[in-house]
C-alpha atoms as a PDB file:
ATOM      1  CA  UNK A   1     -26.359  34.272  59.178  1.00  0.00           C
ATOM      2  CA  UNK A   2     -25.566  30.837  57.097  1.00  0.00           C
ATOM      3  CA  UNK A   3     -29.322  30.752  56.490  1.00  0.00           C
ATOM      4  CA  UNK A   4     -29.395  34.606  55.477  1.00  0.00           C
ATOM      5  CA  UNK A   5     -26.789  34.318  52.683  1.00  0.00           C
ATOM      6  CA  UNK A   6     -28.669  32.277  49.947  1.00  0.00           C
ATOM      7  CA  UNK A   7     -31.573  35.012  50.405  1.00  0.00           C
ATOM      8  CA  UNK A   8     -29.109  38.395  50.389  1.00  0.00           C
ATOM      9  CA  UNK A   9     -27.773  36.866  46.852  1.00  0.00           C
ATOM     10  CA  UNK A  10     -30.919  36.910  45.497  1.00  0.00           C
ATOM     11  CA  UNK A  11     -31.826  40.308  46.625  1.00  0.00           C
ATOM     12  CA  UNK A  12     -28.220  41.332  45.141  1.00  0.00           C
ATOM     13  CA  UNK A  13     -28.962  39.588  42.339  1.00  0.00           C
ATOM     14  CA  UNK A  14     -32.429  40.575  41.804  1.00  0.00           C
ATOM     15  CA  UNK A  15     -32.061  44.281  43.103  1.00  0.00           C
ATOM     16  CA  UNK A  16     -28.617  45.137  42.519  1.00  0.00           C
ATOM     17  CA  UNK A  17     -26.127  44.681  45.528  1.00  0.00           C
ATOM     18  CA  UNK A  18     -26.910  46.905  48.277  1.00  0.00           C
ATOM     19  CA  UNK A  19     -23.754  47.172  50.095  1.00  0.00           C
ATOM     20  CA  UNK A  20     -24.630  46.848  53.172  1.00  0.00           C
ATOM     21  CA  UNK A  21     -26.677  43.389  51.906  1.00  0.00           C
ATOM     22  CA  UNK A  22     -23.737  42.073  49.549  1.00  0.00           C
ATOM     23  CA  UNK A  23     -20.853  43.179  51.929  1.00  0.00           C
ATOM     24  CA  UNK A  24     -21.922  40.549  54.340  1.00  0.00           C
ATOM     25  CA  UNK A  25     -22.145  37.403  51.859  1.00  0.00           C
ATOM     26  CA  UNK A  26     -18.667  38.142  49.971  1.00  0.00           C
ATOM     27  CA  UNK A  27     -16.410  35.194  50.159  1.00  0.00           C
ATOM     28  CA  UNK A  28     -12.619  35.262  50.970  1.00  0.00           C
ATOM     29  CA  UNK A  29      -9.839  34.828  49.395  1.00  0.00           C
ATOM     30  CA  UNK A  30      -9.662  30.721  50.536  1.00  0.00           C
ATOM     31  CA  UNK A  31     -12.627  30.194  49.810  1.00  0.00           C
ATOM     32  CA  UNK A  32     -12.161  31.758  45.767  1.00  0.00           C
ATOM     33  CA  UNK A  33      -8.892  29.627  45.581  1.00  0.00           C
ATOM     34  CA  UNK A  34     -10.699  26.642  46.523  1.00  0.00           C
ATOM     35  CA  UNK A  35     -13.405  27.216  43.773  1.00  0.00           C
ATOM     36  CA  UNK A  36     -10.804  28.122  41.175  1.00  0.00           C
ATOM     37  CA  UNK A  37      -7.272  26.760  41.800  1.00  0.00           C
ATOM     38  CA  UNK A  38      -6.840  24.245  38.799  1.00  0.00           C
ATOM     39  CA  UNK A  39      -9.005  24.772  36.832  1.00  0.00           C
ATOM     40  CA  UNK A  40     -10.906  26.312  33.929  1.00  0.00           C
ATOM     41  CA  UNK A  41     -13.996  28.119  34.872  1.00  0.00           C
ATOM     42  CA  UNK A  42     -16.694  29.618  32.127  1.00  0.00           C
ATOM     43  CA  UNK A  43     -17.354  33.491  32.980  1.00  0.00           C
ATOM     44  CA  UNK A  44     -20.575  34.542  31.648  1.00  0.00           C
ATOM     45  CA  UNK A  45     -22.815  37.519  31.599  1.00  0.00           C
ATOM     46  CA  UNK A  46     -25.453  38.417  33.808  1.00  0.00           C
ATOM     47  CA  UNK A  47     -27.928  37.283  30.496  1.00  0.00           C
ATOM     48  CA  UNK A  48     -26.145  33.932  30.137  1.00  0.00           C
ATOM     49  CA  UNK A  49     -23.875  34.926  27.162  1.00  0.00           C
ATOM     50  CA  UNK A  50     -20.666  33.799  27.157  1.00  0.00           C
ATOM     51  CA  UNK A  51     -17.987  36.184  28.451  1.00  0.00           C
ATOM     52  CA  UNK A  52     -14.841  33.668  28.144  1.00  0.00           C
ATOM     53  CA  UNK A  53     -12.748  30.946  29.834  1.00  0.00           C
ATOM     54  CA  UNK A  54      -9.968  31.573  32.893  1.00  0.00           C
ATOM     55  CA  UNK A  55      -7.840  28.925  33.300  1.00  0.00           C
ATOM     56  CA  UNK A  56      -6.327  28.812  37.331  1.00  0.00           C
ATOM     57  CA  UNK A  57      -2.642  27.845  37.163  1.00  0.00           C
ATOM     58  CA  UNK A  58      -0.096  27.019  40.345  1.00  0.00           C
ATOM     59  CA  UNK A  59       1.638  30.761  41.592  1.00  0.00           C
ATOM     60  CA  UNK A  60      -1.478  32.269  41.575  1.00  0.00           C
ATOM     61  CA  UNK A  61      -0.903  32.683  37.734  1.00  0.00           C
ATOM     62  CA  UNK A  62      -4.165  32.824  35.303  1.00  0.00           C
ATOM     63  CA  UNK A  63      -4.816  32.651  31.175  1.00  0.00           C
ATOM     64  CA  UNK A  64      -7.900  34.686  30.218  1.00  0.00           C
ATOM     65  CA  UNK A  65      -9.491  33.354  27.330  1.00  0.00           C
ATOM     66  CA  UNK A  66     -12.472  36.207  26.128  1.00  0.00           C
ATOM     67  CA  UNK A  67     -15.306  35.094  23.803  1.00  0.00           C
ATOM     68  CA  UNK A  68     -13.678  37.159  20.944  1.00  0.00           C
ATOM     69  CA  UNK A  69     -10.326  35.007  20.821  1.00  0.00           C
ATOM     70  CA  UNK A  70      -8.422  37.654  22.819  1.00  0.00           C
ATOM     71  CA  UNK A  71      -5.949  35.955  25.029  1.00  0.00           C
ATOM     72  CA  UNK A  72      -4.001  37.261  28.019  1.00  0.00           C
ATOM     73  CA  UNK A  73      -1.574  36.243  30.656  1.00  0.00           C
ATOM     74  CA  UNK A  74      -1.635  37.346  33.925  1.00  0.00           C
ATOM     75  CA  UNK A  75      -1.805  36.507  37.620  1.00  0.00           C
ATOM     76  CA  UNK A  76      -4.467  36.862  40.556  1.00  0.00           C
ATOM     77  CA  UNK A  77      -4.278  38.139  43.944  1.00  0.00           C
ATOM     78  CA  UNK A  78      -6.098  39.355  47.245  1.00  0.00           C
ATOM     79  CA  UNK A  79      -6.753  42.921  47.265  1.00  0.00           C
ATOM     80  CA  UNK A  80      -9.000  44.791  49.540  1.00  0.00           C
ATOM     81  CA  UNK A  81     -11.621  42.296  49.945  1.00  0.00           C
ATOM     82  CA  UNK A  82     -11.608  41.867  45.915  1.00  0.00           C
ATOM     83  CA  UNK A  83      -9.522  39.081  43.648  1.00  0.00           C
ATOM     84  CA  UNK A  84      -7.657  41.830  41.370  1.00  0.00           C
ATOM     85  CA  UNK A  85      -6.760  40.390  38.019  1.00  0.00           C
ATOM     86  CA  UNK A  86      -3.417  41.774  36.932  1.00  0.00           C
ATOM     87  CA  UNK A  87      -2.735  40.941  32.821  1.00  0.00           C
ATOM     88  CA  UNK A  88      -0.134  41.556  30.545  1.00  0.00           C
ATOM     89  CA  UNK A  89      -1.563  44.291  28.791  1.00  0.00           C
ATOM     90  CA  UNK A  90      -0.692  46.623  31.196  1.00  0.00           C
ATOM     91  CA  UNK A  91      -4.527  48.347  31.666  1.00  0.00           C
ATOM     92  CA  UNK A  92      -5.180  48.580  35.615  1.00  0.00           C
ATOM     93  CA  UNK A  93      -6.109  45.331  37.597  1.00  0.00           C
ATOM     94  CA  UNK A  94      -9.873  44.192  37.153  1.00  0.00           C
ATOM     95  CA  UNK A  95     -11.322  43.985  40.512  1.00  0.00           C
ATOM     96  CA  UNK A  96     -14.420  41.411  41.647  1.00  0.00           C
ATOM     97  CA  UNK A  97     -16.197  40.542  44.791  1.00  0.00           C
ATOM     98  CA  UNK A  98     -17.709  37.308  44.471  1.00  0.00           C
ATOM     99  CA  UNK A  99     -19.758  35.435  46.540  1.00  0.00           C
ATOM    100  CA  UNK A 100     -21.603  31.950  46.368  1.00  0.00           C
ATOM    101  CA  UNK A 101     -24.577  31.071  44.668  1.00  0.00           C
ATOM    102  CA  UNK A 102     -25.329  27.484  44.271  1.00  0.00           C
ATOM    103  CA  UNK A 103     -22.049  25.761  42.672  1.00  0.00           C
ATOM    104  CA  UNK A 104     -21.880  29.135  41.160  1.00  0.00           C
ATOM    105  CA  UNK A 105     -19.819  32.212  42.342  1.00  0.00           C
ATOM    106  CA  UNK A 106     -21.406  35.267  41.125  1.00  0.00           C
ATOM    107  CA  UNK A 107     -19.234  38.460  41.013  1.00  0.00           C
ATOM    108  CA  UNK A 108     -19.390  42.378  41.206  1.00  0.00           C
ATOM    109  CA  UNK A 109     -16.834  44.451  39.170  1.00  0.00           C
ATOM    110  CA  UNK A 110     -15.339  46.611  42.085  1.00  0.00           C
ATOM    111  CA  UNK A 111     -13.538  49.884  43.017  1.00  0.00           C
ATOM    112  CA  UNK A 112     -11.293  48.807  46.226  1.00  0.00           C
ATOM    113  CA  UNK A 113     -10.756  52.508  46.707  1.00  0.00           C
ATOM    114  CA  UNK A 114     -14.283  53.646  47.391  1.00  0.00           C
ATOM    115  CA  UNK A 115     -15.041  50.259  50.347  1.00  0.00           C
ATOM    116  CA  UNK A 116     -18.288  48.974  50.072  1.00  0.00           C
ATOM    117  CA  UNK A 117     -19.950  51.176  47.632  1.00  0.00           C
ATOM    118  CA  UNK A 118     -17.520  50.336  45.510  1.00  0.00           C
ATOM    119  CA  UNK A 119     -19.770  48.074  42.955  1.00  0.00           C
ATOM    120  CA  UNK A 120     -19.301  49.682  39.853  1.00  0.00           C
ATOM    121  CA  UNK A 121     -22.409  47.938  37.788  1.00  0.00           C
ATOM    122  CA  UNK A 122     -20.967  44.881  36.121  1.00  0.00           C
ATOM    123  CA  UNK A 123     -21.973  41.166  37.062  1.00  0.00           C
ATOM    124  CA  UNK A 124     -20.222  37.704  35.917  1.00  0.00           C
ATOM    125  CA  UNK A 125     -21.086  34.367  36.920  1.00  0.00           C
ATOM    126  CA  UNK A 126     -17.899  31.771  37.335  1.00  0.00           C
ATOM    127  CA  UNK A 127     -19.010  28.160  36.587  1.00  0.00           C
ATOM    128  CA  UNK A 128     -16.083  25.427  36.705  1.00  0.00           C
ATOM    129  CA  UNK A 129     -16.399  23.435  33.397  1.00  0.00           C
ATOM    130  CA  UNK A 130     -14.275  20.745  31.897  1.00  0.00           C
ATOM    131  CA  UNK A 131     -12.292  22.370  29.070  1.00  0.00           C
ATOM    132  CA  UNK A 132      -9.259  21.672  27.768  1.00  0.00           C
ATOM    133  CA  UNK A 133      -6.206  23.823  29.139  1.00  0.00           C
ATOM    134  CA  UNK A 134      -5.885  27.100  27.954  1.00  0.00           C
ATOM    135  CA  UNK A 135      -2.794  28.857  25.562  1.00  0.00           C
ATOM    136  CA  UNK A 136      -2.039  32.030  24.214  1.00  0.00           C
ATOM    137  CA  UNK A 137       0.346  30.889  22.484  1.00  0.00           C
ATOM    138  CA  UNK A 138      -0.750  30.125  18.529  1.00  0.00           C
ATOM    139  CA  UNK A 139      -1.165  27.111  16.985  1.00  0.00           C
ATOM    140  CA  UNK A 140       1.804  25.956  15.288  1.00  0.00           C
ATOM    141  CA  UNK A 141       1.588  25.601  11.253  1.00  0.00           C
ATOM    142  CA  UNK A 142       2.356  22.366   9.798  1.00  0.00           C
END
């Protein structure tokens, strides 16, 4: 199966993820916390534009930094086989499946509710980067 996982990304990748193919290369919740915890990864689009900057703090806790300037606050967790991203703003949790490509992970915008067609046609790549920590908070004037 180790062997089959490189080649069922690339068919997910290349064809879109056929459940059945993506469900079995999906990483876990240990394995995402050992890619992300402390650190700032770079989130970009499936065409390599730049999507924005999450910065992984301790408590599971998470700044999302979007190419635009927005900035929000929020936390992370385990939900249904996804890593839900819960902000301040309120709107309903983000959901992703991610799984491994490379020193990448690459991940599907999901719909817990609906199990494994849940992939709801949006793709990000994670790449850890050094960056400086991240801040909503605004710059103080001098």
């Amino acid at each position: 199966m180790r062997r089959l996982r490189p080649i069922l990304a690339a068919l997910a990748l290349a064809f879109g993820p056929a459940p059945a193919l993506a469900e079995a290369g999906f990483i876990d919740e240990a394995a995402f916390r050992s890619f992300a915890a402390g650190r700032v990864v770079r989130a970009d689009y499936e065409d390599g534009s730049l999507f924005g900057h999450e910065q992984f703090l301790p408590d599971d806790r998470v700044i999302w930094l979007t190419a635009d300037g927005t900035c929000l606050e929020g936390v992370w967790k385990a939900e249904g086989g996804s890593i839900c991203y819960h902000y301040e703003d309120g709107d309903a949790p983000s959901c992703l499946r991610y799984m491994r490509l490379g020193d990448q992970l690459v991940g599907y915008h999901w719909d817990n509710s609906r199990g494994a067609v849940g992939y709801l046609g949006f793709i990000v790549r994670l790449s850890q980067v050094d960056h400086p920590s991240l801040s909503c908070d605004p710059a103080p004037v001098s």
